[in-house]
Protein backbone atom coordinates (compact mmCIF):
# COMPACT_ATOMS: atom_id res chain seq x y z
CA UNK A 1 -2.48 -28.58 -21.98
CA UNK A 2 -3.45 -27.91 -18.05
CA UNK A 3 0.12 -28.02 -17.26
CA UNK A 4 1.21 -25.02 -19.86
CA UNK A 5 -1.79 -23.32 -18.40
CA UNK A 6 -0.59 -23.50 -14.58
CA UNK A 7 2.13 -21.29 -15.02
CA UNK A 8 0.79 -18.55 -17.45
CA UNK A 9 -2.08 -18.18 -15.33
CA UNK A 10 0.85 -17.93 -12.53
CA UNK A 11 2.80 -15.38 -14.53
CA UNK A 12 -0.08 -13.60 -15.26
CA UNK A 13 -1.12 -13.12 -11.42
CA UNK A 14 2.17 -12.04 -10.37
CA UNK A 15 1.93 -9.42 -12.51
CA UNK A 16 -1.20 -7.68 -11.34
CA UNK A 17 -0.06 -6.50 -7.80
CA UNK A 18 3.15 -4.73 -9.63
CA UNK A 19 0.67 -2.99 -11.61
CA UNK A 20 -1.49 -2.10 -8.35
CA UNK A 21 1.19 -0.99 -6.42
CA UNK A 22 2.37 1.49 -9.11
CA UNK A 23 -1.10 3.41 -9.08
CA UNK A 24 -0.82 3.66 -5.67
CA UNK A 25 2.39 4.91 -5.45
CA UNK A 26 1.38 7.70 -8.58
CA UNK A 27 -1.66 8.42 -6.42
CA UNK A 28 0.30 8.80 -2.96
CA UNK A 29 2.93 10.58 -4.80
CA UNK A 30 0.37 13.35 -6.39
CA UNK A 31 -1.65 13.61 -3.44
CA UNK A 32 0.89 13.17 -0.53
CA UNK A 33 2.10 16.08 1.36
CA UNK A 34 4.65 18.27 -0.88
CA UNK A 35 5.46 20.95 2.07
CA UNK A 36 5.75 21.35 5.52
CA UNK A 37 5.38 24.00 7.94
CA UNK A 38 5.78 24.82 12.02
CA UNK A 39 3.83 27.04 13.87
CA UNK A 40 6.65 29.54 15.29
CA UNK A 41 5.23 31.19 18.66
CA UNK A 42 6.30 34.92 19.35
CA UNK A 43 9.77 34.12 21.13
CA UNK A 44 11.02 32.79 17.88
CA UNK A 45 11.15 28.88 18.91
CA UNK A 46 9.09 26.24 17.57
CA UNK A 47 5.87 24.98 19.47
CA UNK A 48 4.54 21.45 20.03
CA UNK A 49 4.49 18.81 17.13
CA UNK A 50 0.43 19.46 17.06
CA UNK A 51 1.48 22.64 15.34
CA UNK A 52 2.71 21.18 12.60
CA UNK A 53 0.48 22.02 9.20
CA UNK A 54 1.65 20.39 5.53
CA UNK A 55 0.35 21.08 1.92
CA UNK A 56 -0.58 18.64 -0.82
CA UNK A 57 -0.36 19.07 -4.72
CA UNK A 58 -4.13 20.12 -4.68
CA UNK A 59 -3.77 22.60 -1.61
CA UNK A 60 -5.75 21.11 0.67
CA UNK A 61 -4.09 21.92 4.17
CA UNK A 62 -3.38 19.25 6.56
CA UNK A 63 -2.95 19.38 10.57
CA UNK A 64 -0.29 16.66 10.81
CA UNK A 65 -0.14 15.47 14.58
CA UNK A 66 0.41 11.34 15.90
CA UNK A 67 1.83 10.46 12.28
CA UNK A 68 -1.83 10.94 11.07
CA UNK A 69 -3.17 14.31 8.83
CA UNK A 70 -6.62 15.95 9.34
CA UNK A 71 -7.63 18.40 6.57
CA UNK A 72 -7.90 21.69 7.72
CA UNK A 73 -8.96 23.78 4.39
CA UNK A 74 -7.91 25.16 1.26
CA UNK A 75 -5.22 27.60 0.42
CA UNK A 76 -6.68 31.01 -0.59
CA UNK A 77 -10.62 29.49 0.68
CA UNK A 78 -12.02 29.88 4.06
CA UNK A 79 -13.28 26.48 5.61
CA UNK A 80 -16.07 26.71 8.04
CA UNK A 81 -15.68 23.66 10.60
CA UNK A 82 -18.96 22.71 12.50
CA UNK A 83 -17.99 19.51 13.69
CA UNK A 84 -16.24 20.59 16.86
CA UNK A 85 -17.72 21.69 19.95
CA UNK A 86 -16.96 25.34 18.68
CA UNK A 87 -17.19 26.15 14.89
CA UNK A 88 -13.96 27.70 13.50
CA UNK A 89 -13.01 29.24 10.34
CA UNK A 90 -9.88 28.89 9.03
CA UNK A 91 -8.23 30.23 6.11
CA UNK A 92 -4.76 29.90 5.03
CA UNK A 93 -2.24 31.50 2.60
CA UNK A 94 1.62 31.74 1.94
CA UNK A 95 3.43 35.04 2.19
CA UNK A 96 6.92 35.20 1.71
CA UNK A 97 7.31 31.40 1.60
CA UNK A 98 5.66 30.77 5.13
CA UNK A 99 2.15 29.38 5.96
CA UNK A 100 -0.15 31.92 7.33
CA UNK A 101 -3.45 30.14 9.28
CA UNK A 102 -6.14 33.03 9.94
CA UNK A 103 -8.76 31.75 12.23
CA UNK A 104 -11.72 32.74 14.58
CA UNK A 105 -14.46 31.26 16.81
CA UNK A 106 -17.47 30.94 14.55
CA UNK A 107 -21.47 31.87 14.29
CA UNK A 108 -22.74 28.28 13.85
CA UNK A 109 -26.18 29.70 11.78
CA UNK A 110 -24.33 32.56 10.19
CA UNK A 111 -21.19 30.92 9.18
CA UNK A 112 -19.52 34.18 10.32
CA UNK A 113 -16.54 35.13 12.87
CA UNK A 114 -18.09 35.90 15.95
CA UNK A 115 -14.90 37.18 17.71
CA UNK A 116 -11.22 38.31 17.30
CA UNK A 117 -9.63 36.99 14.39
CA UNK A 118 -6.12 35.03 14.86
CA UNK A 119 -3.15 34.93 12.88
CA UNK A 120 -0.56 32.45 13.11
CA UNK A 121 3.13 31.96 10.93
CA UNK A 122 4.35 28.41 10.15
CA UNK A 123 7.89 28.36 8.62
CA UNK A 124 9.20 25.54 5.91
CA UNK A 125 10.09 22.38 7.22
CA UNK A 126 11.65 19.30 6.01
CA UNK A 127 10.11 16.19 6.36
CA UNK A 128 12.50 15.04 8.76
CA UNK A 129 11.94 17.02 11.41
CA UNK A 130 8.23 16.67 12.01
């Protein structure tokens, strides 16, 4: 009896990290990065790799710099960001299939811009060239 039990309780654990592995592939696959975009200065040619933004299926907006992300904010939402030395709202948007960041120093109290606003223009991407 304990020896027909060894190997179904085998089978049975070999199994389970299949089955792990394939929700974490359906959850990196719906919340991985879907586009990317490069921050374009005003001579036309592309800037540093730190100016590199992506979007994910739920379009959150990620700063992608070292191979890591850091969230940035929302399409179509401002995002106040307190945790720097100087707040910062950002908001983003796409306009004629590029990634437009809008952003200004920040009123920590008032949540408000307390300067000039910015706009910058990230083009499309592939993957492969980040």
């Amino acid at each position: 009896m304990l020896k027909s039990i060894i190997p179904l309780a085998a089978l049975a654990i070999a199994f389970i990290p299949s089955s792990a592995n394939a929700d974490l592939r359906q959850q990196y696959n719906e919340g991985g990065c879907k586009k990317y975009y490069r921050y374009i200065n005003f001579t036309g040619k592309f800037a540093g790799y730190t100016f590199t933004r992506c979007i994910d299926s739920r379009n959150n907006v990620w700063k992608v710099w070292d191979h890591k992300l850091e969230k940035r904010g929302v399409v179509d939402k401002a995002s106040f960001r307190s945790h720097t030395t100087y707040p910062k709202i950002y908001q983003y948007h796409i306009e004629n299939n590029n990634l437009i960041e809008y952003e200004c120093d920040a009123n920590r109290s008032t949540q408000t811009c307390s300067g000039e606003i910015d706009r910058s223009v990230y083009i499309p991407i592939d993957k492969s060239d980040i």
